[in-house]
C-alpha atoms as a PDB file:
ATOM      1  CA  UNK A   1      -8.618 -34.586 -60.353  1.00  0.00           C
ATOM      2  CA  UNK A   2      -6.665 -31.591 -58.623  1.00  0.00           C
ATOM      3  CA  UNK A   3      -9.110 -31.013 -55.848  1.00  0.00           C
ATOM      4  CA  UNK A   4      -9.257 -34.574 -55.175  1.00  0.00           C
ATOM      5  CA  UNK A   5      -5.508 -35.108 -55.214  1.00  0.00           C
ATOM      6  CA  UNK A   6      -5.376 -31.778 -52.707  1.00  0.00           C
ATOM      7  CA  UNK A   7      -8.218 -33.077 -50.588  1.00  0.00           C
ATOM      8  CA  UNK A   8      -6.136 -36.225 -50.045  1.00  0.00           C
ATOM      9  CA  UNK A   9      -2.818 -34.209 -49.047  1.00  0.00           C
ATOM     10  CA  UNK A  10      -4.765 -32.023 -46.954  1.00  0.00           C
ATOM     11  CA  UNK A  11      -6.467 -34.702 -45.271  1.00  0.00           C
ATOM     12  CA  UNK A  12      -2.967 -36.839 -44.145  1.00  0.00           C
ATOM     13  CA  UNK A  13      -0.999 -34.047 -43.492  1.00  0.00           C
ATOM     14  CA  UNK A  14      -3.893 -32.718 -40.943  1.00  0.00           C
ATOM     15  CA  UNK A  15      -3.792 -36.290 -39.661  1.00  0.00           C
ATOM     16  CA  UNK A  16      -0.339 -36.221 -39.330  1.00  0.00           C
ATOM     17  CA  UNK A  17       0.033 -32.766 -36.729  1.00  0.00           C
ATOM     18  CA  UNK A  18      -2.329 -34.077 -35.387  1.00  0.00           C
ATOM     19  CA  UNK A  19      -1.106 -37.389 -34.698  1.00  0.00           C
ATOM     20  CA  UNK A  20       2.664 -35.597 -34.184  1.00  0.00           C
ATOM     21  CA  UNK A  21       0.858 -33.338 -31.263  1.00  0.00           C
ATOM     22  CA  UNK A  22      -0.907 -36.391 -29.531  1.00  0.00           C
ATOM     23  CA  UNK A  23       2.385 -38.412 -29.595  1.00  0.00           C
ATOM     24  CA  UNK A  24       4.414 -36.147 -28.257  1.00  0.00           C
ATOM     25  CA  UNK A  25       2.342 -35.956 -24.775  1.00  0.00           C
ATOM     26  CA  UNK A  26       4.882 -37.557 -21.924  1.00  0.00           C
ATOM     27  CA  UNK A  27       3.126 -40.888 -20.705  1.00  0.00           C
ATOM     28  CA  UNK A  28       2.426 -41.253 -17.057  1.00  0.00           C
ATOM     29  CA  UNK A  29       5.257 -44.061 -15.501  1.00  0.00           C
ATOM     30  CA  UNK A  30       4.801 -45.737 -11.283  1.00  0.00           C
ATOM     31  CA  UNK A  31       7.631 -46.486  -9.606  1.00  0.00           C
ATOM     32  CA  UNK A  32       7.028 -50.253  -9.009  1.00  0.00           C
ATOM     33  CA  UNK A  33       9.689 -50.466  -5.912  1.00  0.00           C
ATOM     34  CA  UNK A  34       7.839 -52.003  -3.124  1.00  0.00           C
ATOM     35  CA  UNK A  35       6.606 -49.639  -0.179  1.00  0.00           C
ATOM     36  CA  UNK A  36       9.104 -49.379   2.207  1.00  0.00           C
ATOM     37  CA  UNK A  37       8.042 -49.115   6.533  1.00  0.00           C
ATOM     38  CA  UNK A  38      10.592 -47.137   8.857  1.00  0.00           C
ATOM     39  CA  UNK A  39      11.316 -46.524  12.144  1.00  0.00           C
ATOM     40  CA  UNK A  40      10.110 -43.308  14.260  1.00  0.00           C
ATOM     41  CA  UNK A  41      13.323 -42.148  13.882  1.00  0.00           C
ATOM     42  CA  UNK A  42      12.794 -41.748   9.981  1.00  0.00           C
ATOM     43  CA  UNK A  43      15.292 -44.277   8.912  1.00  0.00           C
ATOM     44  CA  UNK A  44      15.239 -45.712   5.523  1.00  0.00           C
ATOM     45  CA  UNK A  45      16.417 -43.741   2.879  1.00  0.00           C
ATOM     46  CA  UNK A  46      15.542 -40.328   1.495  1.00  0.00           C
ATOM     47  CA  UNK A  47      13.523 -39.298  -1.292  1.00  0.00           C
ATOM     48  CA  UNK A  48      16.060 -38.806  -4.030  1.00  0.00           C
ATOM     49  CA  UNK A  49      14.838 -37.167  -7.050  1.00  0.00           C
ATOM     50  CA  UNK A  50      12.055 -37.862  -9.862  1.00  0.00           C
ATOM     51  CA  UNK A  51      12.686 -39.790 -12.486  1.00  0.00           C
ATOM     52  CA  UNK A  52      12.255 -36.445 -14.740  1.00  0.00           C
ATOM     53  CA  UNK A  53      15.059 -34.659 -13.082  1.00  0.00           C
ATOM     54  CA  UNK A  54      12.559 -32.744 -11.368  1.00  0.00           C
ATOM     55  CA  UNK A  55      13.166 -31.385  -7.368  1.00  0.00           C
ATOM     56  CA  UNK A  56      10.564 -32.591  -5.012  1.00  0.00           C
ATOM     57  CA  UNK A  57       9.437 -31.006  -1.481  1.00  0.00           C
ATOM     58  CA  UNK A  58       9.106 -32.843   1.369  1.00  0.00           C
ATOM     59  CA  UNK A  59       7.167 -31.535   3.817  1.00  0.00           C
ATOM     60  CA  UNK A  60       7.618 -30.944   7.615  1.00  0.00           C
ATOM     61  CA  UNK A  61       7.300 -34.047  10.252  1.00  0.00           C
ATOM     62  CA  UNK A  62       7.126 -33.849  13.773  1.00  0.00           C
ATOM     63  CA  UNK A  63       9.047 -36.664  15.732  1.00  0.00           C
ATOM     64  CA  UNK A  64       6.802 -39.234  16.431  1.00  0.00           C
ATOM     65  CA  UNK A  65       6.042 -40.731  19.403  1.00  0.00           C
ATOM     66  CA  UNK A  66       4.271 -43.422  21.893  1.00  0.00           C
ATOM     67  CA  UNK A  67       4.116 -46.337  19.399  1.00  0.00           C
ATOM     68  CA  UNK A  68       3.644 -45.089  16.356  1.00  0.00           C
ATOM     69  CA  UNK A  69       5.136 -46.436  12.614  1.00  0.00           C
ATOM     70  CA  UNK A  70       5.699 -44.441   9.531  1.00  0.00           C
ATOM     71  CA  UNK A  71       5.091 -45.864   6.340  1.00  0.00           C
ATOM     72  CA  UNK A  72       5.890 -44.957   2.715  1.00  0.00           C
ATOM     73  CA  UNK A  73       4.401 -45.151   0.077  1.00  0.00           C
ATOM     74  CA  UNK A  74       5.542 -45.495  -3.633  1.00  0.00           C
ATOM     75  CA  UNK A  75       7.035 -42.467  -5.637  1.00  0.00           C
ATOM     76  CA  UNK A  76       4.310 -42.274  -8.207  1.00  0.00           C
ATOM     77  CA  UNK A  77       5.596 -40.513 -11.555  1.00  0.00           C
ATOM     78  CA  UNK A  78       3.120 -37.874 -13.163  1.00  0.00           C
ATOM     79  CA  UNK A  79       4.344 -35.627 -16.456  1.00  0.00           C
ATOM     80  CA  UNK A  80       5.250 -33.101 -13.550  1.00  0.00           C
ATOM     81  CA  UNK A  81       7.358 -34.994 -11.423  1.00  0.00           C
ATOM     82  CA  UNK A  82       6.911 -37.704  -9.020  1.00  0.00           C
ATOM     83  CA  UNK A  83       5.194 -37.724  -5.614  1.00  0.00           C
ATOM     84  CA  UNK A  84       5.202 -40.281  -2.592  1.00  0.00           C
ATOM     85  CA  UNK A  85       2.991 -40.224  -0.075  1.00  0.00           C
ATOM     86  CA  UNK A  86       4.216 -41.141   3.917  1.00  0.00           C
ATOM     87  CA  UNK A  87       1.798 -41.566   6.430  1.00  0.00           C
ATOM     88  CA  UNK A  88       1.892 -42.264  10.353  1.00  0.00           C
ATOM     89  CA  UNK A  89       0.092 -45.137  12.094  1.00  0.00           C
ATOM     90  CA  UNK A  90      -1.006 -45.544  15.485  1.00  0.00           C
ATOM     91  CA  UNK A  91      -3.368 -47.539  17.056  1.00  0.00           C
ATOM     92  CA  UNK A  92      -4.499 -48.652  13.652  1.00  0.00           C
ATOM     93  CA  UNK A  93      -5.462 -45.070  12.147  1.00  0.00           C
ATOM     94  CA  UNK A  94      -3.460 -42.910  10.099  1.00  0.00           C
ATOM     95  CA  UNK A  95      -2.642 -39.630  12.555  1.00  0.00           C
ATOM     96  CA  UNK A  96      -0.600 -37.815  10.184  1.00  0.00           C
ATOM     97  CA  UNK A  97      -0.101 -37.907   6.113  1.00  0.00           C
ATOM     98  CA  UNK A  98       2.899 -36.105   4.312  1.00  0.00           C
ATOM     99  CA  UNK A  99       3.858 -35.910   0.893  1.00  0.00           C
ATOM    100  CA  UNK A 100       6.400 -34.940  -1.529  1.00  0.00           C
ATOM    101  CA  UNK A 101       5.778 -33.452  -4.796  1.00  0.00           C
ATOM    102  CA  UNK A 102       6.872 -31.229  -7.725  1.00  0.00           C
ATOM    103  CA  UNK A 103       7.947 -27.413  -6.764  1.00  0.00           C
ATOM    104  CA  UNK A 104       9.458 -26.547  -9.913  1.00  0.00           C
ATOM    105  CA  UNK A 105       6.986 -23.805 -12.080  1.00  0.00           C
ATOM    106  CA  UNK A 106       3.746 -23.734 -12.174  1.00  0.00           C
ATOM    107  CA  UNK A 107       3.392 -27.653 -10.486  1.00  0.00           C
ATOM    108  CA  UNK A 108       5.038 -25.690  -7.269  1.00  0.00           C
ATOM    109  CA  UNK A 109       1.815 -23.126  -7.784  1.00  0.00           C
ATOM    110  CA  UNK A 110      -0.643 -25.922  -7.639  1.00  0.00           C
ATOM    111  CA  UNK A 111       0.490 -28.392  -5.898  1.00  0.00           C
ATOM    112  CA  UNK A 112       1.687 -25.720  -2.848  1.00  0.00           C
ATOM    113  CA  UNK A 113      -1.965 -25.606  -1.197  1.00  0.00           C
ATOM    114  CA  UNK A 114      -3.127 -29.577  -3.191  1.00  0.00           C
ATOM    115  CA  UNK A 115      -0.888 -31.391  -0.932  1.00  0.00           C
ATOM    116  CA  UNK A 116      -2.074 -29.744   2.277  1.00  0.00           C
ATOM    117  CA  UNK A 117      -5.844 -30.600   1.212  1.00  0.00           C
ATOM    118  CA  UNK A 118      -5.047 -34.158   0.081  1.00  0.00           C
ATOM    119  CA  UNK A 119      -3.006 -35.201   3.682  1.00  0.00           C
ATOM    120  CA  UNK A 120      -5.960 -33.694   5.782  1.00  0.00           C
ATOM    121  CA  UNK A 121      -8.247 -35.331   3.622  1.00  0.00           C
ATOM    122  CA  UNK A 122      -5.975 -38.601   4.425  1.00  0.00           C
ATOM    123  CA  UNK A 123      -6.398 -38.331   7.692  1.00  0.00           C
ATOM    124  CA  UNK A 124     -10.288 -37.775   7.905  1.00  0.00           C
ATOM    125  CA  UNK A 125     -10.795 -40.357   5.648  1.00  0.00           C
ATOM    126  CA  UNK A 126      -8.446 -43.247   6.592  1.00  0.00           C
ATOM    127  CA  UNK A 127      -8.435 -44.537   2.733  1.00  0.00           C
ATOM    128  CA  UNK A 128      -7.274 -43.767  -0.457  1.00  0.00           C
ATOM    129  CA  UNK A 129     -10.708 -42.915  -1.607  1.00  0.00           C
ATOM    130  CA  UNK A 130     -10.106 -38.897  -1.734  1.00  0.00           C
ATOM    131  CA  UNK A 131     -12.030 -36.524  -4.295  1.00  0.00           C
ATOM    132  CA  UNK A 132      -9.519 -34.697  -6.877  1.00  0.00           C
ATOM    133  CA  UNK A 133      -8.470 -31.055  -6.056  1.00  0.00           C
ATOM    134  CA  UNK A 134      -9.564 -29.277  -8.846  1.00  0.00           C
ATOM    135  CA  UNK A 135      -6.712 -27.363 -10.920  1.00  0.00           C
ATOM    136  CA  UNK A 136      -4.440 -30.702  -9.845  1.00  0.00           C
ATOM    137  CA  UNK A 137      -5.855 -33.952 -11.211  1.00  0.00           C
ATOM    138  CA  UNK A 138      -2.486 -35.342 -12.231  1.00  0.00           C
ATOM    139  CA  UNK A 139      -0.748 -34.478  -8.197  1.00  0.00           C
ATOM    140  CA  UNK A 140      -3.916 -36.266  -6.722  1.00  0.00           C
ATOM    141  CA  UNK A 141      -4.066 -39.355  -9.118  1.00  0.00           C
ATOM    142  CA  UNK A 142      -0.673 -39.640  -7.962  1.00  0.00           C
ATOM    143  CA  UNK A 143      -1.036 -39.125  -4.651  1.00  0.00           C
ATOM    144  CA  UNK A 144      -3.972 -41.342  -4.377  1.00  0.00           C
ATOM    145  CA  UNK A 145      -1.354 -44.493  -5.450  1.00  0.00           C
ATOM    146  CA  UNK A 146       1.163 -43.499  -3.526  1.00  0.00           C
ATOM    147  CA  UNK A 147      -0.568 -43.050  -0.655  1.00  0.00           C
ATOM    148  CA  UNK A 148      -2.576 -46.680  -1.645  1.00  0.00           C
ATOM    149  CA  UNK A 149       0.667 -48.487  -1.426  1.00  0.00           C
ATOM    150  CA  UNK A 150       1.627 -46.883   1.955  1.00  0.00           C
ATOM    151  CA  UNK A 151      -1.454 -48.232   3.550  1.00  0.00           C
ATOM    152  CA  UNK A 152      -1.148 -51.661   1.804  1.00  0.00           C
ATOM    153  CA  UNK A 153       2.455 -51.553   3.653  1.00  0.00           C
ATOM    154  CA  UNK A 154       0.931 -50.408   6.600  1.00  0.00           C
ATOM    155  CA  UNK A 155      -1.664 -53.726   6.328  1.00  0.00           C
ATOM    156  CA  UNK A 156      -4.627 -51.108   6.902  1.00  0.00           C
END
């Protein structure tokens, strides 16, 4: 009867770290405000701050010109932060992708050369459909719907 009554108590209180570690893991939340298109002069608000508190970069852009739009996209939240995805349009193609992500700790590490990849990648691709860097799954899942509901506001 004792190593039955131990095998029990053993067995839920290994359940219970173990469901204690799995539900402590943060869960992934998208900022559902709508994509938002501005003007070459890069009107239309700034890019605020994460929902987790957490500083994003923005990355250089070069003044437009000749007819182009820039479009962003949604700030998609990942545990690390948030990132939103902008992208240039002219003539119908996307000329330039920019992003901003995470640069606090080790999510500045890997998403430092990520980002870079993931707007070229944008821009040689013209879609959403990019591969994952490796070493940053949860930047480029992010990126990926961020950057989907820049070209959905771009109607491309």
């Amino acid at each position: 009867m004792r190593r039955t009554t131990a095998a029990v108590l053993g067995t839920v209180a290994g359940a219970a770290l173990m469901l204690g570690v799995r539900l402590s893991a943060t869960p992934v939340a998208v900022n559902t405000a709508g994509a938002a298109a501005t003007s070459d002069t890069g009107e239309g608000g700034g890019y605020g701050t994460s929902t987790s508190g957490k500083k994003k970069k923005k990355t250089t852009q070069a003044d437009n010109t000749g007819g182009s739009r820039k479009y962003k996209g949604d700030s998609v939240s990942d545990p690390y932060g948030a990132v939103r995805v902008s992208i240039t349009v002219a003539d119908g193609r996307i000329t330039k992708a920019t992003a901003t992500y995470p640069e606090d700790g080790n999510s500045g590490v890997v998403n430092e050369p990520a980002v870079p990849k993931l707007n070229e990648w944008t821009v040689k691709n013209q879609n959403a459909k990019l591969d994952t860097v490796s070493g940053a799954t949860y930047t480029s899942d992010a990126y990926r719907k961020s950057l989907q509901s820049a070209i959905d506001a771009a109607g491309l």
